[in-house]
PDB file of N, CA and C in Angstrom:
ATOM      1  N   UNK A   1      22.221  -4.112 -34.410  1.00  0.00           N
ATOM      2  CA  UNK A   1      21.754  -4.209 -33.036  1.00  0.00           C
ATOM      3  C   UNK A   1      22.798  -4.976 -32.218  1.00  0.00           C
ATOM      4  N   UNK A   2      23.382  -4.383 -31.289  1.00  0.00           N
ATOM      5  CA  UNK A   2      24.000  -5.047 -30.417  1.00  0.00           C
ATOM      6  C   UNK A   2      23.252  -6.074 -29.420  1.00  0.00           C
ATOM      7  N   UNK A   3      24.091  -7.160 -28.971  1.00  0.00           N
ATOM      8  CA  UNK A   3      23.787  -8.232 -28.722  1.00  0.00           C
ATOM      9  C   UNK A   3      23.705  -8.693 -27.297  1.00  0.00           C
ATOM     10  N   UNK A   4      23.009  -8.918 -26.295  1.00  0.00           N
ATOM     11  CA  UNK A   4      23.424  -8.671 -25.175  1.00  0.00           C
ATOM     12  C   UNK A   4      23.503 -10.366 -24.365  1.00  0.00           C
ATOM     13  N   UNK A   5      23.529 -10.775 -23.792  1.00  0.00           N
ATOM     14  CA  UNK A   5      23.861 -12.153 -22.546  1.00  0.00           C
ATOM     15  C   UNK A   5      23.671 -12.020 -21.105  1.00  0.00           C
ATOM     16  N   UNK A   6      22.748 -12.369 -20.203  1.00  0.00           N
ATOM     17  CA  UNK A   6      22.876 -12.592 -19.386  1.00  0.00           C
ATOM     18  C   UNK A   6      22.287 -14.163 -19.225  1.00  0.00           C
ATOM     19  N   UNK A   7      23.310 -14.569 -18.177  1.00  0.00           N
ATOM     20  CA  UNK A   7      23.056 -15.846 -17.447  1.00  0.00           C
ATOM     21  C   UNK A   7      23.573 -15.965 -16.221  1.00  0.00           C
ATOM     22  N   UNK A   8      22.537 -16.813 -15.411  1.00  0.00           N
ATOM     23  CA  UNK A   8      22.625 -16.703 -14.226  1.00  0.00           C
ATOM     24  C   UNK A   8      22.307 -18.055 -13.396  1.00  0.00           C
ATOM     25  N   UNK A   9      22.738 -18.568 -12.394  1.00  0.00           N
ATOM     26  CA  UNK A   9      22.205 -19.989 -11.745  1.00  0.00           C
ATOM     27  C   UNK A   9      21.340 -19.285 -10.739  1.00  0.00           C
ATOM     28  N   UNK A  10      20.424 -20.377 -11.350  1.00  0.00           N
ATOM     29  CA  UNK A  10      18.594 -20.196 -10.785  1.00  0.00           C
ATOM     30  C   UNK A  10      17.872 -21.183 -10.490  1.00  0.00           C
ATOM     31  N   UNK A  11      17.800 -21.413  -9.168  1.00  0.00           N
ATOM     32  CA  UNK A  11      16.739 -22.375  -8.401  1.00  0.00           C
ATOM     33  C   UNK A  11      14.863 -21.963  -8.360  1.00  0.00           C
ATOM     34  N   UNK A  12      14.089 -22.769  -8.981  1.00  0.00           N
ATOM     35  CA  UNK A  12      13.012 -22.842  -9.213  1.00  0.00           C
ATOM     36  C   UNK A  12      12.341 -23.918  -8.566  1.00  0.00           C
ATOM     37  N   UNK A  13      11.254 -23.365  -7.432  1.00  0.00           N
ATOM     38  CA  UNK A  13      10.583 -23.824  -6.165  1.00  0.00           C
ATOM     39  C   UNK A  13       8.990 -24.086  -6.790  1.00  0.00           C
ATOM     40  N   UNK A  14       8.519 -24.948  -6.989  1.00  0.00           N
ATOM     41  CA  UNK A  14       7.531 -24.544  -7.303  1.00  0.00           C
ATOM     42  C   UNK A  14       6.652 -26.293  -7.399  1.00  0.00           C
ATOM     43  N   UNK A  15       5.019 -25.980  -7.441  1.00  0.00           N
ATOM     44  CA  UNK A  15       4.212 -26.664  -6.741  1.00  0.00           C
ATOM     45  C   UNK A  15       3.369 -26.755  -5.534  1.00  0.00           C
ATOM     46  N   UNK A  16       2.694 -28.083  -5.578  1.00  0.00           N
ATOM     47  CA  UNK A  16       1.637 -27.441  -3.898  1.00  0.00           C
ATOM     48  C   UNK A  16       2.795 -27.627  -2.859  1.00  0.00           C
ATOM     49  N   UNK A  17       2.650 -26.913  -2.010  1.00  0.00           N
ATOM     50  CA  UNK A  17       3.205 -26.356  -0.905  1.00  0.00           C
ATOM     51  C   UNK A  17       4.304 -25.512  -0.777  1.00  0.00           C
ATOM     52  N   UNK A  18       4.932 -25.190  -2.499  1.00  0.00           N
ATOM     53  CA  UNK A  18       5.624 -24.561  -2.410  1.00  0.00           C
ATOM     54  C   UNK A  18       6.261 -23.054  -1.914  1.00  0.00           C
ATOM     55  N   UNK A  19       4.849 -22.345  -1.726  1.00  0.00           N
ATOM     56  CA  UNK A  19       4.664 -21.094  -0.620  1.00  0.00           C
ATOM     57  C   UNK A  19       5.143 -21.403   0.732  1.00  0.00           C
ATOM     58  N   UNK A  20       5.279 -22.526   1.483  1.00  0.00           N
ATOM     59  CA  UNK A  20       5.538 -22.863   2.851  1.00  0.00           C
ATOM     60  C   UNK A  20       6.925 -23.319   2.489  1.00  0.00           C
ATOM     61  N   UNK A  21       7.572 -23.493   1.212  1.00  0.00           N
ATOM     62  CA  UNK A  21       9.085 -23.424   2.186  1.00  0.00           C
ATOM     63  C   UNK A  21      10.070 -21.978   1.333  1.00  0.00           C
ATOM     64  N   UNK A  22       8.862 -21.203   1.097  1.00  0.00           N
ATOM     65  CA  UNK A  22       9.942 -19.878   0.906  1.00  0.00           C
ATOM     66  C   UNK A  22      10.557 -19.295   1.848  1.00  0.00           C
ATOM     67  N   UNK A  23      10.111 -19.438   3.375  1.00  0.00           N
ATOM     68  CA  UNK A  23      11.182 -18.852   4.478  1.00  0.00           C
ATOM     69  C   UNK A  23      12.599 -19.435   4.426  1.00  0.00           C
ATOM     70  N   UNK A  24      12.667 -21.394   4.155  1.00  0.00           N
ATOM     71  CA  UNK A  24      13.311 -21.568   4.490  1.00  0.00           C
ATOM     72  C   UNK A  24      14.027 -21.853   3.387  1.00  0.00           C
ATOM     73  N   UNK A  25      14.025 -21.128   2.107  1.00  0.00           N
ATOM     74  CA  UNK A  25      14.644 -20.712   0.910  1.00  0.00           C
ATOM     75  C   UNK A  25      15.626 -19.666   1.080  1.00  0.00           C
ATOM     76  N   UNK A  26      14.717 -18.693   1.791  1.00  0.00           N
ATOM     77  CA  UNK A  26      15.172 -17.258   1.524  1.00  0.00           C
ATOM     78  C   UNK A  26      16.235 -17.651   2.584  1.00  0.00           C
ATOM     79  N   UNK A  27      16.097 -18.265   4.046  1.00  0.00           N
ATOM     80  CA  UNK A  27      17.480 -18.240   4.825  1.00  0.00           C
ATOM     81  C   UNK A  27      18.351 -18.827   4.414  1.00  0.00           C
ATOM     82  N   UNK A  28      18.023 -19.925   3.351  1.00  0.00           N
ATOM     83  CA  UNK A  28      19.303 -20.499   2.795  1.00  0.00           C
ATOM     84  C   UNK A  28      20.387 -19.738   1.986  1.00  0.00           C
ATOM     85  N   UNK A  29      19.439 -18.796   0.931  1.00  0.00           N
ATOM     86  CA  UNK A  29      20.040 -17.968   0.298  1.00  0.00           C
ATOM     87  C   UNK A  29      20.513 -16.439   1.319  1.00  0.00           C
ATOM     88  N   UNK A  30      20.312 -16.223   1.838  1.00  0.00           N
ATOM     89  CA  UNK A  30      19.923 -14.901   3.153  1.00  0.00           C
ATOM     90  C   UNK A  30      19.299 -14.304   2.712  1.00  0.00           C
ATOM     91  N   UNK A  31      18.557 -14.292   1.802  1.00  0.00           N
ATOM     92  CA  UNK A  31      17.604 -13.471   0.817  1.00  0.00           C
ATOM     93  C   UNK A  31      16.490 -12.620   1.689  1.00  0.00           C
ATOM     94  N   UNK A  32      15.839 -11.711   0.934  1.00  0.00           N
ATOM     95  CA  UNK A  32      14.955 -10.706   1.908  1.00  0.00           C
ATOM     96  C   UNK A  32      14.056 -10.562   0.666  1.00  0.00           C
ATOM     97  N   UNK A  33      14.579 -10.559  -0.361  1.00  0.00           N
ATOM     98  CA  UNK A  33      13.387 -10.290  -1.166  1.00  0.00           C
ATOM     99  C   UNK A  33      13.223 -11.036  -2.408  1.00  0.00           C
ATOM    100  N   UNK A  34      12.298 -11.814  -2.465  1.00  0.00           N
ATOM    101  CA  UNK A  34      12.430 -13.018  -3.421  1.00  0.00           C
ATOM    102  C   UNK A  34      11.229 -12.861  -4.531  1.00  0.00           C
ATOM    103  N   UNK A  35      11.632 -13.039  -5.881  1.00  0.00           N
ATOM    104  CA  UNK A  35      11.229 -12.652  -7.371  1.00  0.00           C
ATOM    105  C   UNK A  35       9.928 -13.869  -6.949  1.00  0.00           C
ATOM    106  N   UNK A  36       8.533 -13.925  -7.239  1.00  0.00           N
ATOM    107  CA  UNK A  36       7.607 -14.430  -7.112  1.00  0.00           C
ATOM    108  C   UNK A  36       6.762 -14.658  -8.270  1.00  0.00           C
ATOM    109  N   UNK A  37       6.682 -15.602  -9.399  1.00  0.00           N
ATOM    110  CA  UNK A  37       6.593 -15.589 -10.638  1.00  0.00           C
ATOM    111  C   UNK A  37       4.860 -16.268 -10.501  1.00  0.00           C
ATOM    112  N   UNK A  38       3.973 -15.493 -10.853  1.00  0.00           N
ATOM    113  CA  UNK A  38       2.643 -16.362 -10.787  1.00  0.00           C
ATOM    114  C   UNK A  38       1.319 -15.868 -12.157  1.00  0.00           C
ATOM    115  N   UNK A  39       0.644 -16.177 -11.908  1.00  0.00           N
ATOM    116  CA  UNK A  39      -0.539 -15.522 -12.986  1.00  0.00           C
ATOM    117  C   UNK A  39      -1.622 -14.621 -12.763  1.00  0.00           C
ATOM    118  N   UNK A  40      -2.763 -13.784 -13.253  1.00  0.00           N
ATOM    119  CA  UNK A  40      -3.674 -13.053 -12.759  1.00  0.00           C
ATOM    120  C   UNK A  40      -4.411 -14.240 -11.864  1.00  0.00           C
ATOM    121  N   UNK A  41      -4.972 -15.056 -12.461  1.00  0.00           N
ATOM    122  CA  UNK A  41      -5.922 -15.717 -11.133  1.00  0.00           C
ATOM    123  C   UNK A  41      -5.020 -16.211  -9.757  1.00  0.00           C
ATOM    124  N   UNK A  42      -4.151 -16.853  -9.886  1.00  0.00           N
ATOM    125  CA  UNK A  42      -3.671 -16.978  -8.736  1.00  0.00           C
ATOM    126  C   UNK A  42      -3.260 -15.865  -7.814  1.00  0.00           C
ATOM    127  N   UNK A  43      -2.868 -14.189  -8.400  1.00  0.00           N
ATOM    128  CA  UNK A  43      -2.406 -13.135  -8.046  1.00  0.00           C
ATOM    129  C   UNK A  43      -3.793 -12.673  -7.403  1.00  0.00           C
ATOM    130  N   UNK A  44      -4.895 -12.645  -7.261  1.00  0.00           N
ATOM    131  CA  UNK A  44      -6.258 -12.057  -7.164  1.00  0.00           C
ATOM    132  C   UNK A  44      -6.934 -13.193  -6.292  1.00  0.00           C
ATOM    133  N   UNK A  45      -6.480 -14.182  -6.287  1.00  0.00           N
ATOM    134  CA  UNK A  45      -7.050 -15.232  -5.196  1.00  0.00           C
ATOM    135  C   UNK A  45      -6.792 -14.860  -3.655  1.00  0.00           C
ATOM    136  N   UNK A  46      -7.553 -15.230  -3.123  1.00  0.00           N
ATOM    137  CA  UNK A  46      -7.339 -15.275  -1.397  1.00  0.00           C
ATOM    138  C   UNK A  46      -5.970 -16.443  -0.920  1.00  0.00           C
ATOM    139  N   UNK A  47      -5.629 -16.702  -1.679  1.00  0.00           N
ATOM    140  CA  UNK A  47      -4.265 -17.746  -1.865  1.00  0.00           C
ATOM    141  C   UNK A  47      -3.129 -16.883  -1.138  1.00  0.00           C
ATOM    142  N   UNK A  48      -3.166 -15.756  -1.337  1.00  0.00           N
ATOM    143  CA  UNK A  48      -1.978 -15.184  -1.138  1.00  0.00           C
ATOM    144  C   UNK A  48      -2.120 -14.474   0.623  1.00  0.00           C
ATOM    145  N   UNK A  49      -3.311 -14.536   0.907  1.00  0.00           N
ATOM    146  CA  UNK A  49      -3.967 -14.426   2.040  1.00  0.00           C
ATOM    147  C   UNK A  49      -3.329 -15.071   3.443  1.00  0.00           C
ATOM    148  N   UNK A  50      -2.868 -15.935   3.056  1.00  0.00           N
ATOM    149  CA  UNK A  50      -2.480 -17.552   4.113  1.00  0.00           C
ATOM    150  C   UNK A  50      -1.310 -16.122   4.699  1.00  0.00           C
TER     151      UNK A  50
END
């Protein structure tokens, strides 16, 4: 089996309020579309609502 590697530098935002500074994430990075890592209950909550 061949062997593969990726690595990459990765900033990880996370905690309460951490939804309120993804705008000013994404302009830092110029980003438009940002990887959003969460679980079924939080994904199905009115959380995402705001």
């Amino acid at each position: 089996m061949k062997t593969s590697v990726f690595q990459m530098q990765t900033k990880v935002v996370h905690g309460l309020g951490s939804l309120q500074q993804l705008p000013k994430e994404l302009k830092a990075l110029a980003g438009t579309r940002p990887w959003i890592v969460t679980d079924p209950g939080i994904a199905g909550s009115a959380f995402w609502m705001k």
